[in-house]
Protein backbone atom coordinates (compact mmCIF):
# COMPACT_ATOMS: atom_id res chain seq x y z
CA UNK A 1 11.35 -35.79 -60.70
CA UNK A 2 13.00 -33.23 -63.12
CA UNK A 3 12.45 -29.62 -63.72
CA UNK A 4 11.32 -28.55 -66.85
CA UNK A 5 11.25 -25.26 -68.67
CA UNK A 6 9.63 -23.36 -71.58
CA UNK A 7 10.38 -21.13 -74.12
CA UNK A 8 9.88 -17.53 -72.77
CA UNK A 9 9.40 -18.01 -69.16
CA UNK A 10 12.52 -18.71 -66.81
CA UNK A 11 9.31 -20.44 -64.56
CA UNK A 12 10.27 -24.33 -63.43
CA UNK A 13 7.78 -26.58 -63.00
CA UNK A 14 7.83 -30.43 -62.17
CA UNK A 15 7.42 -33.48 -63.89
CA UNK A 16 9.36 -36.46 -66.37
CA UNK A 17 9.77 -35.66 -70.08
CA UNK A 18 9.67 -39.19 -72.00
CA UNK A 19 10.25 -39.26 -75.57
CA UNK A 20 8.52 -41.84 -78.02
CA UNK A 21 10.36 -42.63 -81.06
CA UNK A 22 11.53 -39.86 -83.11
CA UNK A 23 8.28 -37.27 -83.56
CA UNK A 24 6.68 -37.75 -80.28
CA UNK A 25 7.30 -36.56 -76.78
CA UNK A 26 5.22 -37.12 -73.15
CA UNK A 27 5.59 -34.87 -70.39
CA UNK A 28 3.67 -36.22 -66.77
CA UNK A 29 3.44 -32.72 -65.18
CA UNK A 30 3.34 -32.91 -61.15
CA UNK A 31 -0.04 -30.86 -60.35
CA UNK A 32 -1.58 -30.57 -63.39
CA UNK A 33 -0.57 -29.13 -67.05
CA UNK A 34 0.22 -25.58 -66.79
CA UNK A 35 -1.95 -23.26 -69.37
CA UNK A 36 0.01 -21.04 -71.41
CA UNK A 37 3.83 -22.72 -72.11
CA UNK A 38 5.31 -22.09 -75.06
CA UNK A 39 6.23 -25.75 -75.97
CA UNK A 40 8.88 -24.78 -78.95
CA UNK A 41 11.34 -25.01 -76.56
CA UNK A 42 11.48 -28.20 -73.71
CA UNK A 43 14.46 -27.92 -71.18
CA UNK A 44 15.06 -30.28 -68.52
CA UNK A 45 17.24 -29.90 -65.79
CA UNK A 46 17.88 -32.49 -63.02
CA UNK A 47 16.77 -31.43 -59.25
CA UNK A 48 20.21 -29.98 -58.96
CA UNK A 49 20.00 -27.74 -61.73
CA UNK A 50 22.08 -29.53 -64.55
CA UNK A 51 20.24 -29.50 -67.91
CA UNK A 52 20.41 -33.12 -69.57
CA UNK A 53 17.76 -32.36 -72.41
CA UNK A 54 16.37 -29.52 -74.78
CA UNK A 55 14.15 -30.52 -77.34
CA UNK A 56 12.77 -27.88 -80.23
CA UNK A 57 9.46 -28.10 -82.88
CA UNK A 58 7.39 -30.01 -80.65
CA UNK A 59 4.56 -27.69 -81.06
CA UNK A 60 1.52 -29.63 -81.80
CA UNK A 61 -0.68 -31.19 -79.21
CA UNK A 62 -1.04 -34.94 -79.80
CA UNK A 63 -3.03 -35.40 -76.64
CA UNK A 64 -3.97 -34.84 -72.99
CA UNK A 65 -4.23 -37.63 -70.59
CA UNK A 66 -4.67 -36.06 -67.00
CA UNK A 67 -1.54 -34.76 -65.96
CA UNK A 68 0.12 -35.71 -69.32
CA UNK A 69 0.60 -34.05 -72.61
CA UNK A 70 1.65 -35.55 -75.69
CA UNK A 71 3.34 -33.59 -78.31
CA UNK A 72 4.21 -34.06 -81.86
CA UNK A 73 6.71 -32.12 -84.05
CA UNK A 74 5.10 -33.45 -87.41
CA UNK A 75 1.85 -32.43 -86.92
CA UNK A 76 0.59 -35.52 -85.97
CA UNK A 77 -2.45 -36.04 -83.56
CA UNK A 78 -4.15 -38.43 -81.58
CA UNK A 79 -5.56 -41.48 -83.62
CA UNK A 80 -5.13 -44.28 -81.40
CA UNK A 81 -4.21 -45.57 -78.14
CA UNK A 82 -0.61 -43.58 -77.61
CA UNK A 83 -0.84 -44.47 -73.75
CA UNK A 84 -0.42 -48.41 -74.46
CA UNK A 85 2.65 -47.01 -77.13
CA UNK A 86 4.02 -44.99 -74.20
CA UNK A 87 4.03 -48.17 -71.64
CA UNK A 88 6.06 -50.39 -74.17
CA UNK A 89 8.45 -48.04 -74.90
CA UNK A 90 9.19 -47.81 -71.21
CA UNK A 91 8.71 -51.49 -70.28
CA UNK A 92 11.53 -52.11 -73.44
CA UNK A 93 14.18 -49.59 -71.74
CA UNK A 94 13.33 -50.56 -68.14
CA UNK A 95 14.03 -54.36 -69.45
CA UNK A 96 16.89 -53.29 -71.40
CA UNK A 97 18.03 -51.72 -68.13
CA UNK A 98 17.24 -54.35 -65.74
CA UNK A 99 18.73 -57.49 -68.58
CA UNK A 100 22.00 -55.34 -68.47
CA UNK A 101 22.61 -54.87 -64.72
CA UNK A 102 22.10 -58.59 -64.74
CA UNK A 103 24.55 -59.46 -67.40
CA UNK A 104 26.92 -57.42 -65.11
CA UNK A 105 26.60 -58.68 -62.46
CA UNK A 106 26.74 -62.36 -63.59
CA UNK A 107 29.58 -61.40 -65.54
CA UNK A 108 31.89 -60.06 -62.27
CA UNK A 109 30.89 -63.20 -60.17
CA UNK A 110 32.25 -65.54 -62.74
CA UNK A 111 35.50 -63.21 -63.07
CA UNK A 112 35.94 -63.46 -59.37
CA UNK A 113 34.81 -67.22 -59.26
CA UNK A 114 38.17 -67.76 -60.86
CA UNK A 115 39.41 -70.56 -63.32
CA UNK A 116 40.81 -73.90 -63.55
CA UNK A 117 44.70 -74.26 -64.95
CA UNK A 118 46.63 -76.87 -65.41
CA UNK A 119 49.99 -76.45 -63.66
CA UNK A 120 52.57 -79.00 -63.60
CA UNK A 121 49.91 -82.19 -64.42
CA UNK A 122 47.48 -81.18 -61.66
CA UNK A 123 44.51 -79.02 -61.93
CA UNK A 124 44.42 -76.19 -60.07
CA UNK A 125 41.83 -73.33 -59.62
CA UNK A 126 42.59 -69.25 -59.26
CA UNK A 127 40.00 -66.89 -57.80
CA UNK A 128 40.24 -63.43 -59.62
CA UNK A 129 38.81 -60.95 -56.83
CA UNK A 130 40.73 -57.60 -57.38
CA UNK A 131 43.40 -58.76 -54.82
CA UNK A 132 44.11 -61.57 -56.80
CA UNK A 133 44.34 -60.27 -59.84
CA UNK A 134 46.51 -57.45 -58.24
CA UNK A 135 48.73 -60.36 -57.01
CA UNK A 136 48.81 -62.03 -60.18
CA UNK A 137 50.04 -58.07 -61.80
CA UNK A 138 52.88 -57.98 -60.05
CA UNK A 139 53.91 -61.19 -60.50
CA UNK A 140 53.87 -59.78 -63.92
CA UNK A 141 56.36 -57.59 -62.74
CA UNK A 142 58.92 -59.94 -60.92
CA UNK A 143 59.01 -62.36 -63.99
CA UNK A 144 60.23 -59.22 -66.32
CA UNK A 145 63.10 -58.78 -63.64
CA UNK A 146 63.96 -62.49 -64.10
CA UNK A 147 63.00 -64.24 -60.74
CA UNK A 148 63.16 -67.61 -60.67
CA UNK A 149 60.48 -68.91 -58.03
CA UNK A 150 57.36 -67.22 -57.02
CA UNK A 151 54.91 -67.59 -54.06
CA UNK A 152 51.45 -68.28 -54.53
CA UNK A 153 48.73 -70.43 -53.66
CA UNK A 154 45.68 -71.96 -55.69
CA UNK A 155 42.09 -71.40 -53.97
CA UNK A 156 41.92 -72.69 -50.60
CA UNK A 157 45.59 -74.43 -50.42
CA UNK A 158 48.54 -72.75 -48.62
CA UNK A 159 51.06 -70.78 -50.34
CA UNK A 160 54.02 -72.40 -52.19
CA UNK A 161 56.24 -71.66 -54.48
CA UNK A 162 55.88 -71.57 -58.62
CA UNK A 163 58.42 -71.57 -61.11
CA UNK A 164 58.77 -69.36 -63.83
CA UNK A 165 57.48 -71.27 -66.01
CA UNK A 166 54.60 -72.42 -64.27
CA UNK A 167 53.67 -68.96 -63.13
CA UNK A 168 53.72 -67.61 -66.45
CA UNK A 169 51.48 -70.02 -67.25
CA UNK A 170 48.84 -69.37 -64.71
CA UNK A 171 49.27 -65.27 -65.43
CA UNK A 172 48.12 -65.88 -68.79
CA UNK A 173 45.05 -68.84 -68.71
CA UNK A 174 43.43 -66.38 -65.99
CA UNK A 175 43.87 -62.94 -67.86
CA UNK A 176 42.83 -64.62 -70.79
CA UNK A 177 39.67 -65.80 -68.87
CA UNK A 178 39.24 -62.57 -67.57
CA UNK A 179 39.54 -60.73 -71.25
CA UNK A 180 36.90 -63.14 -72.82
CA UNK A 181 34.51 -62.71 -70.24
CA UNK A 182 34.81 -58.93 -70.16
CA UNK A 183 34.68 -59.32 -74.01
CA UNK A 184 31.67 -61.44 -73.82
CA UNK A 185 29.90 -59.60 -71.43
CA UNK A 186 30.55 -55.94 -73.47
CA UNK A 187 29.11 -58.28 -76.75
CA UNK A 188 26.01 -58.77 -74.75
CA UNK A 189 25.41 -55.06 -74.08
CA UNK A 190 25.36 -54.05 -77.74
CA UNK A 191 22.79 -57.21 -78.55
CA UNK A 192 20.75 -55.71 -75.22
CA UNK A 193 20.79 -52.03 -76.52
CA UNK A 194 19.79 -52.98 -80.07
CA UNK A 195 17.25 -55.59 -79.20
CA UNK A 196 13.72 -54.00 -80.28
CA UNK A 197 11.31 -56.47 -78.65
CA UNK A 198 10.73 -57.46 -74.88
CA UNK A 199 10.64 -61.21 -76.25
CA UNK A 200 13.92 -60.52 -77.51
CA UNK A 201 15.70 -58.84 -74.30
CA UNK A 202 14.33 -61.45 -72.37
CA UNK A 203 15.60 -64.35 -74.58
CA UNK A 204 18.95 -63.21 -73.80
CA UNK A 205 21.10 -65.18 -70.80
CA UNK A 206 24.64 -64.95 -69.81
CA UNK A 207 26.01 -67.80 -71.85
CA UNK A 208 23.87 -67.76 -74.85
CA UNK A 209 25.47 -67.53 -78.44
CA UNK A 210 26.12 -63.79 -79.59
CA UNK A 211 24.55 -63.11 -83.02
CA UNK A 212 27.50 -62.33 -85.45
CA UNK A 213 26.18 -59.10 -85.81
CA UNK A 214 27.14 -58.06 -82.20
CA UNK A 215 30.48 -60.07 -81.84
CA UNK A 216 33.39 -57.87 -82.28
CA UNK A 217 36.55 -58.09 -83.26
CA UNK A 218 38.45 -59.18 -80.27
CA UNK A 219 35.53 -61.96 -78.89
CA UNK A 220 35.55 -63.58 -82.80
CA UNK A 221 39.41 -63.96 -82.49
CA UNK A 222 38.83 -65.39 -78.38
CA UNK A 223 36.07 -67.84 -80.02
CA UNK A 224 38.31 -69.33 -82.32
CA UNK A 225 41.52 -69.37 -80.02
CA UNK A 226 39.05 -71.32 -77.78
CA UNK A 227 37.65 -73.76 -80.35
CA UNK A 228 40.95 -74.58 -81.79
C-alpha cells in the first residue's frame, strides 16, 4: 500500500490511487474515507517516501463504494456501474503485465536454447547462455588480431578447433539469432502495451505474426533477410 496526501494537510493516510481513463480516478482508502481532504491536490508516495504521482482538478465526487471514492475532474457523476469499469481496467493492465513477463521469459529460453549452423557440411548447434555468448565475444576479438584456429565446441561435443572462416561463420548465424529474437520479442511489447481488449492480449503468443503496425524498422529488414 501507498501513502497518499492532500492538499493542505501534510497528514498521510493509506490506501492505492487507480486512475480510469483520462477524467476519472479511484482511491481504496485503508480504514475508511477520511472526512474533510481537500481532493484538488492527490500525492502519492511509495512506503519509503518517494512520490511517484500528483494528480490536480479531481474535485468532484463521482462515487463512494465502502472504502473507495471515485473522483471526476469534468464534473461527471455516477450514472452507471463504474465498479465493473474499474475491474476491466485492472484485469487489462494486470494481463498486459502478466502476457509481457511471459513473452520475456519465453524469449530468453529460446536465446539460451541456442541455434543450429551449418559449419563445414555438418549441422551443428550453439547454446547462447551469457557464458557462451561471452565466449563467442571474444572470439570476436581474436579474429580482428588475425588468428588462424580457434577452440570451441558445439553443445554437448568436446572442444576442437575452428578455422577462421568457420568461426566467423558461427559468430554471426548466432548473433543474428540472438538480434531477431530480441527484436521480435521488443515488437511484441509495443503490440502488448497498445492492445485495448483482454481478447486481444490474450490472442497474442510468442511466435505469432506482428501486425505491421508494431514491426519496426530493424525486425522488417530481419524478416526479409530471413525470407530471402
Amino acid at each position: 500500500m501507498n501513502r497518499l496526501k492532500f492538499k493542505g494537510s501534510d497528514q498521510l493516510y493509506t490506501g492505492e490511487v487507480t486512475p480510469i481513463g483520462k477524467n476519472k480516478v479511484s482511491i481504496e482508502f485503508v480504514g475508511g474515507i477520511p472526512k474533510g481532504i481537500d481532493t484538488s491536490l492527490i500525492e502519492a508516495f511509495t512506503p519509503g517516501g518517494v512520490k511517484f504521482l500528483e494528480l490536480t482538478g479531481f474535485t468532484t465526487e463521482y462515487r463512494r463504494v465502502d472504502a473507495s471514492l471515485v473522483l471526476s475532474n469534468d464534473g461527471s457523476v455516477f450514472i452507471g456501474e463504474i465498479i465493473q469499469e474499474i475491474d476491466q481496467e485492472k484485469a487489462l493492465e494486470d494481463a498486459k503485465t502478466s502476457k509481457k513477463n511471459e513473452m520475456c521469459s519465453i524469449c530468453n529460453a529460446t536465446i539460451i536454447a541456442g541455434c543450429d549452423v551449418t559449419v563445414s557440411g555438418s549441422m551443428e548447434h550453439f547454446r547462447l547462455t551469457t557464458d557462451d555468448q561471452l565466449n563467442l565475444f571474444g572470439k570476436q576479438i581474436q579474429l580482428m588480431t588475425g588468428a588462424e584456429r580457434f577452440e570451441y565446441h558445439e553443445d554437448g561435443n568436446p572442444c576442437r578447433y575452428f578455422s577462421a572462416e568457420e568461426m566467423q561463420k558461427i559468430i554471426t548465424a548466432t548473433m543474428a539469432y540472438k538480434t531477431y529474437h530480441t527484436t521480435y520479442c521488443n515488437a511484441l511489447n509495443m503490440w502488448i502495451k497498445n492492445a485495448e481488449t483482454l481478447e486481444e492480449v490474450n490472442s497474442i503468443y510468442y511466435g505469432v505474426e506482428i501486425p505491421e503496425a508494431y514491426q519496426n524498422e530493424v525486425l522488417k529488414d530481419l524478416i526479409a533477410k530471413m525470407g530471402s
